[in-house]
Protein backbone atom coordinates (compact mmCIF):
# COMPACT_ATOMS: atom_id res chain seq x y z
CA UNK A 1 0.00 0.00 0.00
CA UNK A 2 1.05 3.54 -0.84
CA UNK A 3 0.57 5.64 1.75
CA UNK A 4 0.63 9.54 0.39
CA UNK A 5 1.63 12.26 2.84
CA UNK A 6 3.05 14.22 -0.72
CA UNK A 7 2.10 17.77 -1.57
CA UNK A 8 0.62 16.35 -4.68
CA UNK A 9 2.57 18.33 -7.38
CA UNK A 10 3.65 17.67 -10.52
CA UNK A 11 6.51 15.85 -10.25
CA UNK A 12 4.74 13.72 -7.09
CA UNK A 13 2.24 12.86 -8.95
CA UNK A 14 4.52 11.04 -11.56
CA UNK A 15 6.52 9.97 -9.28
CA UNK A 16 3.79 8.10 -7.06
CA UNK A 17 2.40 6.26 -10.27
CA UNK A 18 5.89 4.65 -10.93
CA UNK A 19 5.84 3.67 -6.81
CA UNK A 20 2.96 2.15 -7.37
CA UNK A 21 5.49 -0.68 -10.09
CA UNK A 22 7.52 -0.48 -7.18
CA UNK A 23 5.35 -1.44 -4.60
CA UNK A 24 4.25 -4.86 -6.55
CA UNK A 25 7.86 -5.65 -7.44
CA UNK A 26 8.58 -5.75 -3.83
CA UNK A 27 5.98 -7.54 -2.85
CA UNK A 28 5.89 -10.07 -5.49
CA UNK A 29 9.61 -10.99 -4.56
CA UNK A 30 8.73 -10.86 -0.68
CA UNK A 31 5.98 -13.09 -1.63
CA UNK A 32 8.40 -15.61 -3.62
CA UNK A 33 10.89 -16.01 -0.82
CA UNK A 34 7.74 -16.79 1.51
CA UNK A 35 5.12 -19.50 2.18
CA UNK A 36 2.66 -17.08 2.45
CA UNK A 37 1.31 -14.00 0.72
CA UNK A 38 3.75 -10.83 1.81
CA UNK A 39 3.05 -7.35 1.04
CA UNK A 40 5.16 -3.79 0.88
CA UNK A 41 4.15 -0.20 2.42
CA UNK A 42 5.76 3.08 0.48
CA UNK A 43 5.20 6.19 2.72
CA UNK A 44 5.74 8.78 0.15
CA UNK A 45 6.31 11.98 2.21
CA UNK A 46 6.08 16.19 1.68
CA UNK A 47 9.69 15.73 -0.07
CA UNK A 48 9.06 13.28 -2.21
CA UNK A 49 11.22 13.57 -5.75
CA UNK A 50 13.89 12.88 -8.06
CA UNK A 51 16.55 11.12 -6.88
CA UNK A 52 20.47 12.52 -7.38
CA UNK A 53 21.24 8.88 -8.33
CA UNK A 54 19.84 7.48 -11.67
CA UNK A 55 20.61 3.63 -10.84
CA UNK A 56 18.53 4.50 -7.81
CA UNK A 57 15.18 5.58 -10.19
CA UNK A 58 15.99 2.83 -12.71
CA UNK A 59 15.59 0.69 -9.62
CA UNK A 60 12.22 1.85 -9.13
CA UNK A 61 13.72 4.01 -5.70
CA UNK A 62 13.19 7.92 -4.97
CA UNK A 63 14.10 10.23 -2.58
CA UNK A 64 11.56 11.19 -0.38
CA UNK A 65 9.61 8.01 0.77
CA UNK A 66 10.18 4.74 2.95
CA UNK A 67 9.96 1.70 1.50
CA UNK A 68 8.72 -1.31 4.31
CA UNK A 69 7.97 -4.62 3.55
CA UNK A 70 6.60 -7.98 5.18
CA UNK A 71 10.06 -9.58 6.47
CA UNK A 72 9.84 -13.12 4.02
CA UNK A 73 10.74 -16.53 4.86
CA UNK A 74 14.18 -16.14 3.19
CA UNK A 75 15.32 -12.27 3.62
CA UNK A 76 16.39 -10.06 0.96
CA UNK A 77 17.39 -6.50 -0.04
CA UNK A 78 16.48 -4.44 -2.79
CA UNK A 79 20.11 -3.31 -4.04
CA UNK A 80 19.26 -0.32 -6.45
CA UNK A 81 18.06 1.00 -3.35
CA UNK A 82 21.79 2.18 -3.07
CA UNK A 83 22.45 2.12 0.51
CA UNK A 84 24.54 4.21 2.87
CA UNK A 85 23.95 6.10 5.59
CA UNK A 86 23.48 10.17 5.69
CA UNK A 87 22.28 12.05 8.13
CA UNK A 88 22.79 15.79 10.16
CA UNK A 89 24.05 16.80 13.55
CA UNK A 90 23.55 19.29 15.48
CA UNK A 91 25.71 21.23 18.48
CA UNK A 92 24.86 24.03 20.86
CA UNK A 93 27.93 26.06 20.84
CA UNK A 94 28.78 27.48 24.70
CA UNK A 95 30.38 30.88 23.62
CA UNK A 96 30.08 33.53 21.38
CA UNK A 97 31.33 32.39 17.75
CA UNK A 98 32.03 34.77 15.02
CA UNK A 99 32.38 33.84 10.96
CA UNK A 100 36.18 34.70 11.39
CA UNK A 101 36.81 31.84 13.95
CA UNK A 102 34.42 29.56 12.85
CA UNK A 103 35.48 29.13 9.09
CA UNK A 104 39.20 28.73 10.33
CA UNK A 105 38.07 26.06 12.64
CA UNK A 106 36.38 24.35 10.46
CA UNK A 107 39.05 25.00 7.72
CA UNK A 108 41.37 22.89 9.69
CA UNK A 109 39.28 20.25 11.05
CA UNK A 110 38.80 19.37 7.17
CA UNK A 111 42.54 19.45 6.45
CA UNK A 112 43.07 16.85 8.80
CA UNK A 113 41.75 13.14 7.11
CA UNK A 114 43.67 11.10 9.24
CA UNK A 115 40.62 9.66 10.58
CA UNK A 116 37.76 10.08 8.26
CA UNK A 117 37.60 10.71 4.30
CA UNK A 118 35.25 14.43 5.21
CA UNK A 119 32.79 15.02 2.28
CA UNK A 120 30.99 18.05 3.56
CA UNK A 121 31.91 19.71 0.56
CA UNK A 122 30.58 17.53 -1.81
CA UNK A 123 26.62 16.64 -3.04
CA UNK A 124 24.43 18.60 -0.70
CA UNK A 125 25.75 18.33 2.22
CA UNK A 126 27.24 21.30 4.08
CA UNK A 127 28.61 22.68 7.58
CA UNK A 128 26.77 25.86 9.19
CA UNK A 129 27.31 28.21 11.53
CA UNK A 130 23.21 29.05 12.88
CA UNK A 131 21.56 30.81 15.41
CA UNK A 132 18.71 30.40 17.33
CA UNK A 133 17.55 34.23 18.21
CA UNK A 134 15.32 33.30 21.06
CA UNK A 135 15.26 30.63 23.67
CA UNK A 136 12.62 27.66 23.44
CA UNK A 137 12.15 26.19 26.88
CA UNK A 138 9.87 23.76 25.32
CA UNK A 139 12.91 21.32 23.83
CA UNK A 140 15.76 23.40 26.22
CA UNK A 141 17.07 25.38 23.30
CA UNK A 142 18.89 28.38 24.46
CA UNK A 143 19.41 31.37 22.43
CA UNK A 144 23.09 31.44 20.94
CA UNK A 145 25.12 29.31 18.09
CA UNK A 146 24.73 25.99 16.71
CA UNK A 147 26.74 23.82 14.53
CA UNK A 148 24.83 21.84 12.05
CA UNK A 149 26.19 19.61 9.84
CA UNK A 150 25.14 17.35 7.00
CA UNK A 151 27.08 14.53 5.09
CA UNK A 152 27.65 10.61 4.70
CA UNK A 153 30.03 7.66 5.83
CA UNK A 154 31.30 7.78 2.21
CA UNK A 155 34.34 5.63 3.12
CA UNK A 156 31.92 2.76 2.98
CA UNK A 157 29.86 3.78 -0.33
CA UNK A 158 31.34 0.93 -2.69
CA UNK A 159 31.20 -1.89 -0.19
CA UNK A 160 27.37 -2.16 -0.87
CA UNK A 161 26.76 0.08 -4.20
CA UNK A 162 25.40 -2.15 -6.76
CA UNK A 163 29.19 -1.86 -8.40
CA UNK A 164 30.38 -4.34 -10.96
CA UNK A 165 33.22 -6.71 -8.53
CA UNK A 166 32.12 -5.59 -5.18
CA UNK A 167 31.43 -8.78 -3.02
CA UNK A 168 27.85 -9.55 -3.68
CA UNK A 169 27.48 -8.30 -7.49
CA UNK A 170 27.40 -11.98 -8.80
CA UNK A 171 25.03 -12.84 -6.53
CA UNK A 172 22.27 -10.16 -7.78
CA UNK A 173 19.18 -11.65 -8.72
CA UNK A 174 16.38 -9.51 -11.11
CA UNK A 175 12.91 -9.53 -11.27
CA UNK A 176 11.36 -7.84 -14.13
CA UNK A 177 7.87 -5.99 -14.22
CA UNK A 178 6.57 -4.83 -17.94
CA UNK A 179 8.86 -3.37 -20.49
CA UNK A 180 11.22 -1.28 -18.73
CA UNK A 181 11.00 -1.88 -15.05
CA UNK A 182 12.85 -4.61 -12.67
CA UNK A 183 14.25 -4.97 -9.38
CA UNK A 184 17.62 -6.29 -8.35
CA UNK A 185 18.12 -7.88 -4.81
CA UNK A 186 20.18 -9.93 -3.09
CA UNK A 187 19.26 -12.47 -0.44
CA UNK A 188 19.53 -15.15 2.57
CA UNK A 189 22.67 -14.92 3.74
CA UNK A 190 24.24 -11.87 1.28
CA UNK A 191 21.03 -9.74 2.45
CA UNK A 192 21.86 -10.61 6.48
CA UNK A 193 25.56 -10.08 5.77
CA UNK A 194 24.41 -6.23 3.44
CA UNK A 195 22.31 -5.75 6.39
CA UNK A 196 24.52 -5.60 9.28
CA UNK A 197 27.09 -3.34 7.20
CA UNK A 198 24.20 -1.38 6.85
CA UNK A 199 23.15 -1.05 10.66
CA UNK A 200 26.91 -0.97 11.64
CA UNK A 201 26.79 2.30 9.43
CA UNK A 202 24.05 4.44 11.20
CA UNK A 203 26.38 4.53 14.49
CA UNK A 204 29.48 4.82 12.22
CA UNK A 205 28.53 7.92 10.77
CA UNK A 206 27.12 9.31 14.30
CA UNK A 207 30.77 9.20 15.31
CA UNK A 208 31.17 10.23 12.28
CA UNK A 209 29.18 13.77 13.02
CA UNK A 210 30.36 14.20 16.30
CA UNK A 211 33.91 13.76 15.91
CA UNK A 212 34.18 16.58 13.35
CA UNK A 213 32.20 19.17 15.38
CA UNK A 214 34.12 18.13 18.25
CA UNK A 215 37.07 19.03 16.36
CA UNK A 216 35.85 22.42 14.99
CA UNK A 217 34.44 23.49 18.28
CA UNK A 218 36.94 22.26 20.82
CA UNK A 219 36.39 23.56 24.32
CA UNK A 220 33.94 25.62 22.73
CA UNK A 221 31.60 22.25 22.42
CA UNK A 222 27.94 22.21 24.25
CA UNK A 223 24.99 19.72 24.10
CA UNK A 224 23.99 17.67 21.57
CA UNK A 225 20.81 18.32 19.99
CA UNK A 226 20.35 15.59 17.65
CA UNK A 227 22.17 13.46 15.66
CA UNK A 228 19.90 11.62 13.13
CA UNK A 229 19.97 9.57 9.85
CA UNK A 230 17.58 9.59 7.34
CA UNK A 231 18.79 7.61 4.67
CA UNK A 232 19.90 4.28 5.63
CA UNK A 233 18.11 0.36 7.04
CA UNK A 234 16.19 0.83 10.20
CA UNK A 235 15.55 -3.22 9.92
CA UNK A 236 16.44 -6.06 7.17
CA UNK A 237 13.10 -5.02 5.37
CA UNK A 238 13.14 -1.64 5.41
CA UNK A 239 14.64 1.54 3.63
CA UNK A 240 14.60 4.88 4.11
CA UNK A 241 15.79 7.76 1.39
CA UNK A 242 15.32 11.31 3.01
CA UNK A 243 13.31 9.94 5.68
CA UNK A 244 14.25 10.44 9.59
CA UNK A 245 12.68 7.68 11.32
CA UNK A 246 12.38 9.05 15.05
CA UNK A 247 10.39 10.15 18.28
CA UNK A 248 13.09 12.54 19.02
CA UNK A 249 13.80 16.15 17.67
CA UNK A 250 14.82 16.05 13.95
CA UNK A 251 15.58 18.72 11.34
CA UNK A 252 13.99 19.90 8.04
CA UNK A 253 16.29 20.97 6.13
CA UNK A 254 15.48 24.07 3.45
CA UNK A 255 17.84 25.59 1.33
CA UNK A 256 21.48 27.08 1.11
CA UNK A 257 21.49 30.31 3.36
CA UNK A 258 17.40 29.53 4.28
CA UNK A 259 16.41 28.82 7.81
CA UNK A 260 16.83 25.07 9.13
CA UNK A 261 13.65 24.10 10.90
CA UNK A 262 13.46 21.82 14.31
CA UNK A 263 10.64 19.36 14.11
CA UNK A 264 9.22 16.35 16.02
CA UNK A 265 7.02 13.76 15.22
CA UNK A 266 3.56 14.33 16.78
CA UNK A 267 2.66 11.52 19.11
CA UNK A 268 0.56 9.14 16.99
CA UNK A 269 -0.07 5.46 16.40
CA UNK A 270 0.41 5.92 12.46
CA UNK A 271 4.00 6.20 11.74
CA UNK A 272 7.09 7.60 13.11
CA UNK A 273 8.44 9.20 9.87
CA UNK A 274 9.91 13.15 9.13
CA UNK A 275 10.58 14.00 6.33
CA UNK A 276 14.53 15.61 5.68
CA UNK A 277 13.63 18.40 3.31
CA UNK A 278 11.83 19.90 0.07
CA UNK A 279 13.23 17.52 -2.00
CA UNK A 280 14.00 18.09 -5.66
CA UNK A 281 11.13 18.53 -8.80
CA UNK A 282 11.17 18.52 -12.43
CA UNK A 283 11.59 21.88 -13.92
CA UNK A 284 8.83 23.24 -16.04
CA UNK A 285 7.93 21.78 -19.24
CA UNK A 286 10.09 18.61 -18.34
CA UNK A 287 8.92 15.13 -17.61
CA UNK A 288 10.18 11.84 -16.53
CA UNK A 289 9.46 8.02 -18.12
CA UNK A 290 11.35 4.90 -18.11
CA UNK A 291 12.71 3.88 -21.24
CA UNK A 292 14.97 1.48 -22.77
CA UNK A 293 18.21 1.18 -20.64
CA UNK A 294 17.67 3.87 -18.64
CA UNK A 295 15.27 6.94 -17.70
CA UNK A 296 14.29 9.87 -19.39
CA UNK A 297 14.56 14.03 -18.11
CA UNK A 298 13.21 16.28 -20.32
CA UNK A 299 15.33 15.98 -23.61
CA UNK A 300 17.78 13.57 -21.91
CA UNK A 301 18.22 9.86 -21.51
CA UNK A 302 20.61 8.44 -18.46
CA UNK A 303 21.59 4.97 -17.93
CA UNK A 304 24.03 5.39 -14.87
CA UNK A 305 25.63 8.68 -12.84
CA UNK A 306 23.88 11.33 -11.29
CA UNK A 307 21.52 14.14 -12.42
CA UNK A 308 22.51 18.00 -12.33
CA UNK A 309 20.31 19.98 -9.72
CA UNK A 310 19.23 22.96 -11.35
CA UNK A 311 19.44 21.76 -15.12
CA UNK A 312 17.30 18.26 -14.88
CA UNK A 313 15.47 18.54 -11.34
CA UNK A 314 15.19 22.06 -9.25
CA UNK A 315 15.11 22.45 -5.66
CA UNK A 316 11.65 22.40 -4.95
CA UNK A 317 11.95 25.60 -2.53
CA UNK A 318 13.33 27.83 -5.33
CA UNK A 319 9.78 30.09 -5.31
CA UNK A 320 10.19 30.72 -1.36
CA UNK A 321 12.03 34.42 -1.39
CA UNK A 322 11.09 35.65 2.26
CA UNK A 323 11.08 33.91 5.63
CA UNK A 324 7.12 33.87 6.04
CA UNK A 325 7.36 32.41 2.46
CA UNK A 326 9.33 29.39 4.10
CA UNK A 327 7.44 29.58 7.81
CA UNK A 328 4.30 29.14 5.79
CA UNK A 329 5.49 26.55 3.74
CA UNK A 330 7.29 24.76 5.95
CA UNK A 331 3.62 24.68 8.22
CA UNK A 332 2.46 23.04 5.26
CA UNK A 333 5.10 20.40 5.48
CA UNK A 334 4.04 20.18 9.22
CA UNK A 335 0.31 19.69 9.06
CA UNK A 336 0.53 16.78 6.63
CA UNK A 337 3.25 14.94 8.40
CA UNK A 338 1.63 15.90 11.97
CA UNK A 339 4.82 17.55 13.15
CA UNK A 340 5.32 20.29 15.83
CA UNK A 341 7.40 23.48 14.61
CA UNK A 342 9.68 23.08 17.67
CA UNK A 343 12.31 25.91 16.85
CA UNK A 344 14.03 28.14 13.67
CA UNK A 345 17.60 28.11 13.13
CA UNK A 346 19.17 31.24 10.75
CA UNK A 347 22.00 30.27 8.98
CA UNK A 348 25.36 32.13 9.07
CA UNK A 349 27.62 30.75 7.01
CA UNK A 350 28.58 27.62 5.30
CA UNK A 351 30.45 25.14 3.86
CA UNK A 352 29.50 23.23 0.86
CA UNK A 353 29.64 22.22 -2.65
CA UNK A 354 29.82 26.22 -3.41
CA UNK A 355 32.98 26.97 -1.31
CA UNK A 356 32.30 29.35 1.86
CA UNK A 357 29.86 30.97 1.72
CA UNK A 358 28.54 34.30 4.33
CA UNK A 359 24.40 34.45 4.54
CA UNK A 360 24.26 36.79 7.41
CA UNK A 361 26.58 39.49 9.11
């Protein structure tokens, strides 16, 4: 069953017709590795979207929804699903910290790779500098700087890619679905062994977070906030792709140099998903379809690699101009995923894909 907690645009509307392959793919391979009848659960949420990676979408897999299915007899794990884990961080800061200090912290805490292989600059992930302008004695949130951080335990990204040699590629079995769709798993013991890489990575790249902010803000280091994945395996039969799966604070994430939003889960016996973000849509006057070997954006056919944001998907939050434009929109978010608003982060400056980056004075 698809459950839809979209916006119903456009590109969502696409989108949750080809989910609708993916949900009967699933559950027709749960159902062969079973003695009984199994079924699969897609909770498309406000973000749903194009996906960065095109073996992900050829795979029947988009950004913006988790994908849940009946645990079979014999487990397995959809491949093109392209797992890692991703997540943000995020760290009260006890003192007063200017742009100055902070980018030269920061600066050297990503010279230094002794440990880790950093990738904040890369994709869309980023490092910020934010501040919360009041206090918010509801979650303890005390007015003064944060460090927020987003990225992914890349060091582990080929060891369960679907890449040709990597330890389970000749194991990959495919089911196919009409013309153009299919889905490529793995199971029994290759899906238990992809599994616990999977769940070893979600407290790998928790470390991950903390040890970099620890090394940007030193003595200057307060409370932890939150620290939360939302792309990675919860369980053997289930994936998540921009979805935080928590009862604990979380973040929605906006735009570069846009406010970062606090949320939590309203207390509910429905499901315990947040959405990550806005998530990315097709630009106007394009459209997406499967077609032979591959997908197609627009004018363009892809059969592997990655899309360009801003070129073959936009960021969906590219209208929002003001900061009622985002607080309204962002209530939007909030009403159909039954989240509280729990606090508003402005960002300072930044890290990212772009260089450094100054949004406020």
């Amino acid at each position: 069953m698809i459950y839809n907690l979209t916006l119903n645009d456009r590109t969502q509307k696409k989108v949750l017709r080809e989910l609708e392959t993916t949900e009967k793919l699933i559950s027709k391979v749960a159902t062969k590795l079973s003695s009984t009848k199994k079924t699969c659960d897609i909770y498309a949420m406000s973000d749903l979207g194009i996906a960065h990676n095109v073996t992900r979408m050829r795979g029947g897999f988009f950004t913006g929804a988790a994908y849940v299915w009946e645990q079979p007899d014999t487990p397995f794990i959809p491949v093109d699903t392209t797992i890692n884990v991703c997540g943000t961080a995020l760290y009260k800061i006890n003192s007063d910290m200017n742009i100055t200090e902070f980018r030269k912290r920061c600066e050297k805490a990503l010279a230094d790779k002794s440990r880790y292989d950093w990738n904040f600059t890369r994709g869309n992930h980023f490092i910020s500098l934010c501040h919360l302008e009041n206090d918010d004695n509801h979650i303890g949130m005390k007015k003064c700087y944060y460090m927020l951080v987003h990225a992914s335990a890349c060091e582990y990204k080929e060891q369960l890619y679907p890449i040709i040699g990597n330890w389970y590629y000749n194991r990959i079995v495919t089911e196919r679905l009409g013309e153009y769709r299919y889905l490529r798993f793995i199971k029994g013991e290759e899906a238990k062994r992809f599994y616990q890489m999977a769940k070893m990575l979600k407290s790998f790249n928790r470390e991950r977070n903390y040890d970099f902010c620890k090394q940007v803000l030193s003595e200057k280091m307060g409370n932890e906030i939150l620290n939360v994945a939302h792309y990675g395996m919860p369980t053997i039969h289930e994936v998540l792709i921009g979805v935080q799966k928590t009862g604990e604070l979380a973040t929605l994430l906006t735009s570069p140099g846009k406010n970062v939003y606090i949320v939590k889960k309203i207390e509910n016996d429905k499901n315990n998903y947040i959405p990550h973000g806005f998530g990315l849509g097709l630009p106007e006057n394009s459209d997406f379809a499967y077609c032979e070997n591959g997908i197609q954006i627009g004018k363009k056919k892809f059969s592997s690699g990655s899309i360009t944001i801003g070129e073959d998907a936009i960021n969906r939050h590219g209208f929002l101009e003001t900061d009622e434009s985002l607080r309204k929109y962002v209530r939007k978010i909030a009403e159909i995923n039954e989240l509280e608003i729990c606090a508003e982060l402005k960002q300072i400056c930044s890290f990212s894909a772009n260089g450094f980056q100054v949004w406020r004075g």
